[in-house]
Protein backbone atom coordinates (compact mmCIF):
# COMPACT_ATOMS: atom_id res chain seq x y z
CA UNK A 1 -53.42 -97.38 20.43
CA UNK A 2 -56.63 -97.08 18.11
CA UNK A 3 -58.18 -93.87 18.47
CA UNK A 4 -61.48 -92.84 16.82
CA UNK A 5 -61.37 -89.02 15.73
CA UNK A 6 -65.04 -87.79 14.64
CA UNK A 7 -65.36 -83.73 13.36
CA UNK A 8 -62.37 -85.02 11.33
CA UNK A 9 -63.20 -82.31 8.90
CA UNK A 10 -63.17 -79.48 11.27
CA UNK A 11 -60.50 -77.52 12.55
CA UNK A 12 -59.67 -79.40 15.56
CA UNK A 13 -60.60 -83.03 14.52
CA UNK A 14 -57.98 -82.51 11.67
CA UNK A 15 -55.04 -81.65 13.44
CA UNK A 16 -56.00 -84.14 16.15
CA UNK A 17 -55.40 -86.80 13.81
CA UNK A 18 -52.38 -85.76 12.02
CA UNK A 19 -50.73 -85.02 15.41
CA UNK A 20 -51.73 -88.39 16.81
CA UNK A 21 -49.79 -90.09 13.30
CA UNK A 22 -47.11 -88.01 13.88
CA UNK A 23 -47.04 -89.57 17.42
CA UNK A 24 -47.33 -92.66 15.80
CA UNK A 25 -50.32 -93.65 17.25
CA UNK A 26 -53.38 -95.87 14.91
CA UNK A 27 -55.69 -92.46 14.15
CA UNK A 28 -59.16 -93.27 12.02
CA UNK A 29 -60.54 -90.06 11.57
CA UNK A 30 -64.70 -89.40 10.43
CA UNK A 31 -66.69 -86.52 8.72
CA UNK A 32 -70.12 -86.68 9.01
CA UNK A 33 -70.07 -88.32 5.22
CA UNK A 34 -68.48 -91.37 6.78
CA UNK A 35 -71.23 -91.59 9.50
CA UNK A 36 -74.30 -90.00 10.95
CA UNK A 37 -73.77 -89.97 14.36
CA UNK A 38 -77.09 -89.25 14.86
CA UNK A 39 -78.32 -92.38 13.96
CA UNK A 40 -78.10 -94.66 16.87
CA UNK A 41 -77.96 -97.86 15.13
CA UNK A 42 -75.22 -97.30 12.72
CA UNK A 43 -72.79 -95.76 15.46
CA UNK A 44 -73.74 -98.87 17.38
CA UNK A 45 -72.63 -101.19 14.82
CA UNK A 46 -69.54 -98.71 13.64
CA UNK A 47 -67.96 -98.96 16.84
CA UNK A 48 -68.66 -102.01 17.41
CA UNK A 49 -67.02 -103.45 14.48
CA UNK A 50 -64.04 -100.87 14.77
CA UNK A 51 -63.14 -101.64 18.58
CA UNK A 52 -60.98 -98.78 19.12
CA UNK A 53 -59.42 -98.16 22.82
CA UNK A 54 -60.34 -94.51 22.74
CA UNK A 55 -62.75 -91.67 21.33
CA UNK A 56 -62.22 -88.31 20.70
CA UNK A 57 -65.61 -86.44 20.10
CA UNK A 58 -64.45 -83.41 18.30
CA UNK A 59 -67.63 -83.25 16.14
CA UNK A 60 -70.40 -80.64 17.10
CA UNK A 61 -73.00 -78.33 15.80
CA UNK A 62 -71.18 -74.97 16.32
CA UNK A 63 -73.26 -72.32 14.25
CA UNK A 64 -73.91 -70.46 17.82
CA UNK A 65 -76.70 -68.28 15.98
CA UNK A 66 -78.46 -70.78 13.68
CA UNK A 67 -78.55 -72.56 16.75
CA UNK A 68 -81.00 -70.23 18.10
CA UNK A 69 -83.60 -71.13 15.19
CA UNK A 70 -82.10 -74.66 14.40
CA UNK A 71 -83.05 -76.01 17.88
CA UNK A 72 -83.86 -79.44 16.96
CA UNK A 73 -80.93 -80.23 14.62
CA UNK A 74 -78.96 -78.69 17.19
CA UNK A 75 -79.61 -80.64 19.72
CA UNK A 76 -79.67 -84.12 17.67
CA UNK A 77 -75.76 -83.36 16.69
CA UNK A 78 -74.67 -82.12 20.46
CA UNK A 79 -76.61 -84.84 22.32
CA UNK A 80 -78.64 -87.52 20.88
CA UNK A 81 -75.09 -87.58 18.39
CA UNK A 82 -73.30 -87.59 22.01
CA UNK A 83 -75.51 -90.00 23.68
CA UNK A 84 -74.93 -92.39 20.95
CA UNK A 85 -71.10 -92.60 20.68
CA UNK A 86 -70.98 -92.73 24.70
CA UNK A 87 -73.04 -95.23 24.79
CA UNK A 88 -71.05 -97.20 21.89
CA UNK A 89 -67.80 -96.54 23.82
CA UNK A 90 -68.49 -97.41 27.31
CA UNK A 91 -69.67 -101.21 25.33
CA UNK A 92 -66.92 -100.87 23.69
CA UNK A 93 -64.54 -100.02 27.01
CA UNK A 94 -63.12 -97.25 24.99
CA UNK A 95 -61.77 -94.31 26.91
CA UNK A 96 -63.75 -91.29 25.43
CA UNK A 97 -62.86 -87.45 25.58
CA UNK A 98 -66.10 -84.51 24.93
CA UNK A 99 -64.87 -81.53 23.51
CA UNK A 100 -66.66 -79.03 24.97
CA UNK A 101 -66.80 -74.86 25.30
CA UNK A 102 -66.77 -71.93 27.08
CA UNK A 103 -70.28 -70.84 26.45
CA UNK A 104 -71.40 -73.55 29.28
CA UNK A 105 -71.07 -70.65 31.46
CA UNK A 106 -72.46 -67.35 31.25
CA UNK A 107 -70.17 -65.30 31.29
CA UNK A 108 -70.22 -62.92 34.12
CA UNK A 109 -67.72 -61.35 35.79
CA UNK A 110 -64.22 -60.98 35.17
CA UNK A 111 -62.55 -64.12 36.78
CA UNK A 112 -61.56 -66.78 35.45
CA UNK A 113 -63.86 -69.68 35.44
CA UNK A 114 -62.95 -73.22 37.13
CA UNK A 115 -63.72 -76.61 35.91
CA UNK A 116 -65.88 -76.92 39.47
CA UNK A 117 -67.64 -73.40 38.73
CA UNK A 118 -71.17 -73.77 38.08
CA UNK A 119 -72.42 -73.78 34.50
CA UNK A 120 -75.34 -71.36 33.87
CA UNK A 121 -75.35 -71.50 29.48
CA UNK A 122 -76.92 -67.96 27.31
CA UNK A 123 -77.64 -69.37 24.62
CA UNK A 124 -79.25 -72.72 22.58
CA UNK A 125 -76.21 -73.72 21.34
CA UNK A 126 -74.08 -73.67 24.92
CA UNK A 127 -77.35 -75.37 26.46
CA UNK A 128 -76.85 -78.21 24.28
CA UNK A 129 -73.19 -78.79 25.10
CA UNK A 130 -74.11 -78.49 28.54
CA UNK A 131 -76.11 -81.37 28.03
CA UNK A 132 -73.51 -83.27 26.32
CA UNK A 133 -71.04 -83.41 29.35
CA UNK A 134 -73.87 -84.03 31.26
CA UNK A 135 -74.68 -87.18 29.24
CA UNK A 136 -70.93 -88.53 29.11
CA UNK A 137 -70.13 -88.38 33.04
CA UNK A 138 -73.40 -90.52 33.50
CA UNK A 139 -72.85 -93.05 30.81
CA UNK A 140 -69.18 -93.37 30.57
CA UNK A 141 -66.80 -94.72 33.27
CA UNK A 142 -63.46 -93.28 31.67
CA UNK A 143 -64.41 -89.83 30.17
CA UNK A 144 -62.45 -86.75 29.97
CA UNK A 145 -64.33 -83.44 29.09
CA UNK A 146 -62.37 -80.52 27.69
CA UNK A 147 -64.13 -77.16 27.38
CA UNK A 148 -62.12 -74.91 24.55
CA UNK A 149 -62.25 -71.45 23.50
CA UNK A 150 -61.70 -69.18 20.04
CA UNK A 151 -60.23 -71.85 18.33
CA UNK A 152 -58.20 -71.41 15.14
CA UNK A 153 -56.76 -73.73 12.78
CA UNK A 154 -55.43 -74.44 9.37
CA UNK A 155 -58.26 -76.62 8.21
CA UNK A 156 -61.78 -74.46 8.59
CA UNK A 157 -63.00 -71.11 8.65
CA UNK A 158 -62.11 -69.06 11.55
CA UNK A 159 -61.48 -65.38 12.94
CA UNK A 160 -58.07 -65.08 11.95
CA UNK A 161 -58.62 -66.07 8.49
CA UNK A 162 -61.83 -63.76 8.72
CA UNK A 163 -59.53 -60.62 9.97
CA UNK A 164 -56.99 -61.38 7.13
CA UNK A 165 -59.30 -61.32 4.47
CA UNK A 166 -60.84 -58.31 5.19
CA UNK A 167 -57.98 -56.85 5.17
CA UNK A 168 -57.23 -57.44 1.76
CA UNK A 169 -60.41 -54.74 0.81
CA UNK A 170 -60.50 -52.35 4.32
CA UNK A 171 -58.26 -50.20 6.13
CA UNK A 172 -60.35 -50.13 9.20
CA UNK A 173 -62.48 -52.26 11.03
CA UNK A 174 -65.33 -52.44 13.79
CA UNK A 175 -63.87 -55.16 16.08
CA UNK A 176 -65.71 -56.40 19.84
CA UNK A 177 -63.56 -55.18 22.81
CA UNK A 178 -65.89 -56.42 25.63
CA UNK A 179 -65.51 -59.49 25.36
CA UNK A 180 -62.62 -61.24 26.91
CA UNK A 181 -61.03 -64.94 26.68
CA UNK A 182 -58.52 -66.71 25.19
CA UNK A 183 -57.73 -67.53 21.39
CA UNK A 184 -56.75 -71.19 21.07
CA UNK A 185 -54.46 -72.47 18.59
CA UNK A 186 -56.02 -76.04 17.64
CA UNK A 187 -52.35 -77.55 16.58
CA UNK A 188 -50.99 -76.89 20.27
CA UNK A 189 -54.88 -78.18 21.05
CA UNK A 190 -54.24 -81.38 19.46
CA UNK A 191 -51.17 -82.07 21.05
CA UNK A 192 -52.16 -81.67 24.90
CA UNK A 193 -55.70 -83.90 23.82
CA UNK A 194 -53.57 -86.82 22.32
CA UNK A 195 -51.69 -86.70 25.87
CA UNK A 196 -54.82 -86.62 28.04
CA UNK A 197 -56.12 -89.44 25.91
CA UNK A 198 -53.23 -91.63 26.36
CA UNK A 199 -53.10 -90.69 29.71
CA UNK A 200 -55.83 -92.42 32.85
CA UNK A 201 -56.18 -88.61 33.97
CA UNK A 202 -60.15 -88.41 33.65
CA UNK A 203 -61.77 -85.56 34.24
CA UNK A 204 -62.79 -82.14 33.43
CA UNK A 205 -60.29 -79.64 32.09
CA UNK A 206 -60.42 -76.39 30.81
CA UNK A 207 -57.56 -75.69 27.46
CA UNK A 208 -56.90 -72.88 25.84
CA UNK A 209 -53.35 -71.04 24.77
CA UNK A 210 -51.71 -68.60 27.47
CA UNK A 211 -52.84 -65.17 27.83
CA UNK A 212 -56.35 -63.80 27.25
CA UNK A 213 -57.57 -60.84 25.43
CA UNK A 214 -60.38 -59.12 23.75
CA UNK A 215 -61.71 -59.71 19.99
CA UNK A 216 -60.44 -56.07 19.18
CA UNK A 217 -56.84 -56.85 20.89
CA UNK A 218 -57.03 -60.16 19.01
CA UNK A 219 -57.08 -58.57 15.69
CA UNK A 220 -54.34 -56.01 16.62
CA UNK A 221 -52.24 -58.61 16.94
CA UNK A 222 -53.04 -60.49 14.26
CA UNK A 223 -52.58 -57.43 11.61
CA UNK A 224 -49.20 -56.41 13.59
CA UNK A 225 -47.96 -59.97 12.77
CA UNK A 226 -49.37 -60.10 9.63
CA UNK A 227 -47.88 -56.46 8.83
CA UNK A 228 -51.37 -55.49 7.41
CA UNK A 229 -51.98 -51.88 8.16
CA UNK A 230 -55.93 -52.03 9.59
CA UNK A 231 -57.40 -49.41 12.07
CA UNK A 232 -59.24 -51.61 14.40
CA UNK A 233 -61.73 -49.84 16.58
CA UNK A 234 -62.67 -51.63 19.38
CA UNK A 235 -66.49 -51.13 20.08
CA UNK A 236 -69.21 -53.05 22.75
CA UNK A 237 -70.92 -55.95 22.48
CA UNK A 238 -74.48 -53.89 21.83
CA UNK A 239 -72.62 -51.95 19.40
CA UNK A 240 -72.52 -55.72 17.37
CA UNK A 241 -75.97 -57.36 18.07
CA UNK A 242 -75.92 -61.13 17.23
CA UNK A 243 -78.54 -64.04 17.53
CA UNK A 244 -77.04 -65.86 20.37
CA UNK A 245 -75.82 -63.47 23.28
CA UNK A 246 -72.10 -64.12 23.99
CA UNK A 247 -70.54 -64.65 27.17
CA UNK A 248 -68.56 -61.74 28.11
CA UNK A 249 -66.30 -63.35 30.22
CA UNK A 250 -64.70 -66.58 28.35
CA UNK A 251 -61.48 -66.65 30.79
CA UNK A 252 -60.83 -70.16 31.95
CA UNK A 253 -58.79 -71.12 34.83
CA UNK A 254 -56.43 -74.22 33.09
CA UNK A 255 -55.05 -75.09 36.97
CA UNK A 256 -56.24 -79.24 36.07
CA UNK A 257 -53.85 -79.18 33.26
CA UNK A 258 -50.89 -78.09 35.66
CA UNK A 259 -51.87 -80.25 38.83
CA UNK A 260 -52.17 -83.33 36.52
CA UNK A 261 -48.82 -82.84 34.84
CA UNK A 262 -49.49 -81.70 31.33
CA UNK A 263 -48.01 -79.28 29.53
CA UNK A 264 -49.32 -75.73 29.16
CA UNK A 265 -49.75 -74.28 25.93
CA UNK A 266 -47.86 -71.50 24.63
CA UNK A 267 -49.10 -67.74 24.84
CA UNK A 268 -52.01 -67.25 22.60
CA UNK A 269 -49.59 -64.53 20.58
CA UNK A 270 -46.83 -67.15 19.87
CA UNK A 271 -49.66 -69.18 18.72
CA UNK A 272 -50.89 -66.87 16.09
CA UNK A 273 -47.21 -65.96 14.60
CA UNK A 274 -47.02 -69.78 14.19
CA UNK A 275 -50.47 -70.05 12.68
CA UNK A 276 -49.77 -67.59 10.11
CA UNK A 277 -46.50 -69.03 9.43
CA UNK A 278 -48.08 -71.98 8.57
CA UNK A 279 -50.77 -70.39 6.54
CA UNK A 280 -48.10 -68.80 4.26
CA UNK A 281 -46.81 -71.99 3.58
CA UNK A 282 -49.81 -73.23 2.37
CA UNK A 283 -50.50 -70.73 0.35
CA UNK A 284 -47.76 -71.46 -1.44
């Protein structure tokens, strides 16, 4: 199976691929240096001449405050860039997978939102992925859209490398507690996507690893399993102002990935021990 991996440089795109090789399966994976989705004409002719059986669309515009500002750019990269590669695939009768997000909804409440809930998006950046799906499930017969949350990975810049490096020059720290979801581990990620894709289980799921928490209970953990001794003082959300308001609520109900047989993903806790395991041995 030929899979097409774009956001290859990003967190998730990388560990998408180098799961998939592990699995044995033919990965190509793109950076925005190997092609400007954006451009219609040259994804066109890309795919075209490629021919691969399936797409995952891990690339995005993700700066959720610049996004605010950056509207136009945004929105070229999270749909026109979208538009483009479903519209290449579905010639191509590839099989093609959205990554998508939390911030589709808005974040109100405190239960856990269902792939059937309705999406209601704060901010530019959310708006624009909202789009996105909305663009694949009319122009693609065999999509799969898979909205992810507080992702962190070995290849990119993320909040548990942010937490660990401040801790190298504080002892205590302002840390969000109002916000709740669940951190998501993008090698366990990669591994549940490359079974959806091989899988004719279209749809729209919601993945993330087990377990939710808040931003301030996120970094507890991560300096308790790091053995970094941090005070972390959980504050609110107006206590932090940002750009882009952030949902409050980012729990996800995950019931799609049980009724269609996949495997859940471990507890977002397990996740981080392994994370920093693996850290360490880069490091070294």
């Amino acid at each position: 199976m030929k899979i097409l991996v774009t956001g290859y440089t990003g967190q998730l795109g990388y560990d998408v691929v180098k799961h998939g090789l592990n699995a044995g399966l033919n990965m190509i994976g793109i950076g925005s240096s190997d092609l400007d989705i954006t451009n219609e004409d040259a994804v066109s002719q890309y795919i075209a001449s490629l021919n691969p059986d399936a797409i995952i669309h891990c690339a995005a515009y993700t700066a959720v405050d610049k996004a605010e500002d950056d509207r136009e750019n945004c929105w070229k990269v999270n749909v026109e860039g979208t538009r483009n590669l479903a519209e290449a695939a579905q010639t191509a009768s590839a099989k093609f997978m959205y990554i998508s997000t939390d911030y589709v909804f808005d974040g109100q409440g405190e239960t856990p939102f269902s792939e059937t809930d309705k999406t209601n998006p704060l901010g530019y950046y959310g708006h624009t992925k909202r789009a996105g799906e909305e663009v694949v499930q009319q122009l693609v017969d065999s999509w799969f859209i898979v909205r992810i949350s507080w992702v962190f990975g070995i290849n990119g810049n993320n909040f548990v490398k942010t937490m660990l490096r401040l801790a190298e020059t504080q002892d205590e720290l302002n840390v969000v507690g109002d916000q709740i979801g669940s951190p998501t581990y993008t090698a366990d990620l990669a591994g549940l996507l490359v079974d959806m894709i091989r899988s004719n289980k279209y749809g729209i799921y919601h993945a993330a690893n087990e377990g939710v928490c808040s931003w301030a209970e996120f970094a507890k953990e991560i300096f308790k399993i790091a053995n970094k001794h941090v005070q972390v003082n959980s504050i609110t959300t107006s206590e932090y102002p940002t750009r882009a308001v952030r949902p409050k609520n980012s729990r996800m109900s995950k019931q799609k990935i049980v009724e269609n047989g996949f495997v859940s993903l471990p507890t977002w806790q397990d996740a981080v021990e392994r994370f920093l395991t693996e850290l360490k041995s880069v490091v070294k």
